[in-house]
Protein backbone atom coordinates (compact mmCIF):
# COMPACT_ATOMS: atom_id res chain seq x y z
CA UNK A 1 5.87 -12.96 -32.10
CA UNK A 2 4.40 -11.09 -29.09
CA UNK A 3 0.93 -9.27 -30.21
CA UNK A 4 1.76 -6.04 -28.99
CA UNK A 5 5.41 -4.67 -27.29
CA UNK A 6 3.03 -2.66 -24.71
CA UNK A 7 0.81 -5.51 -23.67
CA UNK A 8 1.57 -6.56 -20.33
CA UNK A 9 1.97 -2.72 -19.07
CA UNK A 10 0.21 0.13 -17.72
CA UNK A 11 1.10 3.23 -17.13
CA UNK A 12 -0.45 5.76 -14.39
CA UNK A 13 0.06 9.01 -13.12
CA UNK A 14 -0.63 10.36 -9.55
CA UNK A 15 -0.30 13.35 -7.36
CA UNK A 16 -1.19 13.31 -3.94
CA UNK A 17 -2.89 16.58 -2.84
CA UNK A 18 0.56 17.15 -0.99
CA UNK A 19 3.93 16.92 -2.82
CA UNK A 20 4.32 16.84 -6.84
CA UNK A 21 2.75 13.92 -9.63
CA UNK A 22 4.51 9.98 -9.50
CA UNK A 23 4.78 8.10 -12.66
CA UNK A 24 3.65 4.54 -11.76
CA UNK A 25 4.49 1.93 -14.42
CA UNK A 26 2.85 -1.66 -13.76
CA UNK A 27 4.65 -4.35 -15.64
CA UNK A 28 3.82 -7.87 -16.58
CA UNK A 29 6.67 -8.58 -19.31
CA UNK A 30 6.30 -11.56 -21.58
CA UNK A 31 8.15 -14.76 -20.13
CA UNK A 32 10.25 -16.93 -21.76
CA UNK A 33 7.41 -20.06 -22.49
CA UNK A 34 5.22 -17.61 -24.26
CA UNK A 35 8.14 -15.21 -25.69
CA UNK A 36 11.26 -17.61 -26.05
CA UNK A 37 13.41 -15.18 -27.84
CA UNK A 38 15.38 -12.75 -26.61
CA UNK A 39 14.78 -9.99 -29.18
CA UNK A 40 10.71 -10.25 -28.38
CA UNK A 41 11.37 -9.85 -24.47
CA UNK A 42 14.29 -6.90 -25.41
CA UNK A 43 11.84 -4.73 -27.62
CA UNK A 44 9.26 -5.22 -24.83
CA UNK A 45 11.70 -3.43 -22.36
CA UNK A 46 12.93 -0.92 -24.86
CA UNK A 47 9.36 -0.08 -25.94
CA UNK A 48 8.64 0.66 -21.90
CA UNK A 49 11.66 2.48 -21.34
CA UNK A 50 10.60 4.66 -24.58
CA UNK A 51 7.40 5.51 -23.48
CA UNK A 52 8.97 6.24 -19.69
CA UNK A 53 10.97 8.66 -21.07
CA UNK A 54 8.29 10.71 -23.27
CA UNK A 55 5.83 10.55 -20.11
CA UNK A 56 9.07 12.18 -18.21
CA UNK A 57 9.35 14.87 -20.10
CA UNK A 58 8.69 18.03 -18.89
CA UNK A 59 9.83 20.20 -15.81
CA UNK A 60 10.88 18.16 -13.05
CA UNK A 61 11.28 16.48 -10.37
CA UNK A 62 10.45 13.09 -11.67
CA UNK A 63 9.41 10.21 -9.64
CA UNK A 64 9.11 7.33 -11.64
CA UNK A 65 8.16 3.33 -10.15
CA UNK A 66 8.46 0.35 -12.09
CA UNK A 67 6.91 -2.36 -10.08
CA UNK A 68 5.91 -6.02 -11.14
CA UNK A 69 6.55 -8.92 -12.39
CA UNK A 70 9.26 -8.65 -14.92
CA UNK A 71 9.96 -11.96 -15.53
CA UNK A 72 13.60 -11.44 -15.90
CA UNK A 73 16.81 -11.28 -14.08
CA UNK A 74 17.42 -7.60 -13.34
CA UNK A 75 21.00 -7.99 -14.89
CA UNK A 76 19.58 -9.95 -17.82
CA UNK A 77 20.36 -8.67 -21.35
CA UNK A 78 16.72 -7.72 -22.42
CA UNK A 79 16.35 -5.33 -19.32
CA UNK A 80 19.54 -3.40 -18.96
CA UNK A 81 19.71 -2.81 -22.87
C-alpha cells in the first residue's frame, strides 16, 4: 500500500502584500506502477480534497490552486470521487 495518503503533496499559503491569502496545493499523486490499485490512488485524492477543505475554512474569498503532476486523467474515477 502507499506509505502515507499525503505523501506526494504540499500545501502552502500566500498573500501578496496587495489582494487577500491563495491556497497553493502542489501535487505529485502516486502513479499507477508504484500504486496499481485504484482504491490507493482514490484515498490519495480524497485525503487532499479533505485537507483542502479544512484549510478553506474560514471567511472568504477563497482562492485555491491545485497544480502538478496528478498522474491521472482529470475525468478518471480516483479524481472526480
Amino acid at each position: 500500500s502507499y506509505p502515507d495518503p499525503l505523501d506526494g503533496v504540499e500545501f502552502w499559503r500566500v498573500t501578496p502584500a496587495a489582494g487577500g491569502p491563495w491556497l497553493f496545493a502542489v501535487v505529485h499523486a502516486p502513479d499507477r506502477r508504484n500504486a496499481p490499485q485504484d482504491d490507493t490512488r482514490s484515498l490519495f485524492f480524497r485525503r487532499v480534497a479533505v485537507h483542502l477543505t479544512n484549510l478553506e475554512r474560514g471567511p472568504g474569498p477563497h482562492r485555491t490552486v491545485v497544480f502538478g503532476d496528478l498522474n491521472a486523467n482529470p475525468y478518471e474515477a480516483s479524481v472526480v470521487g
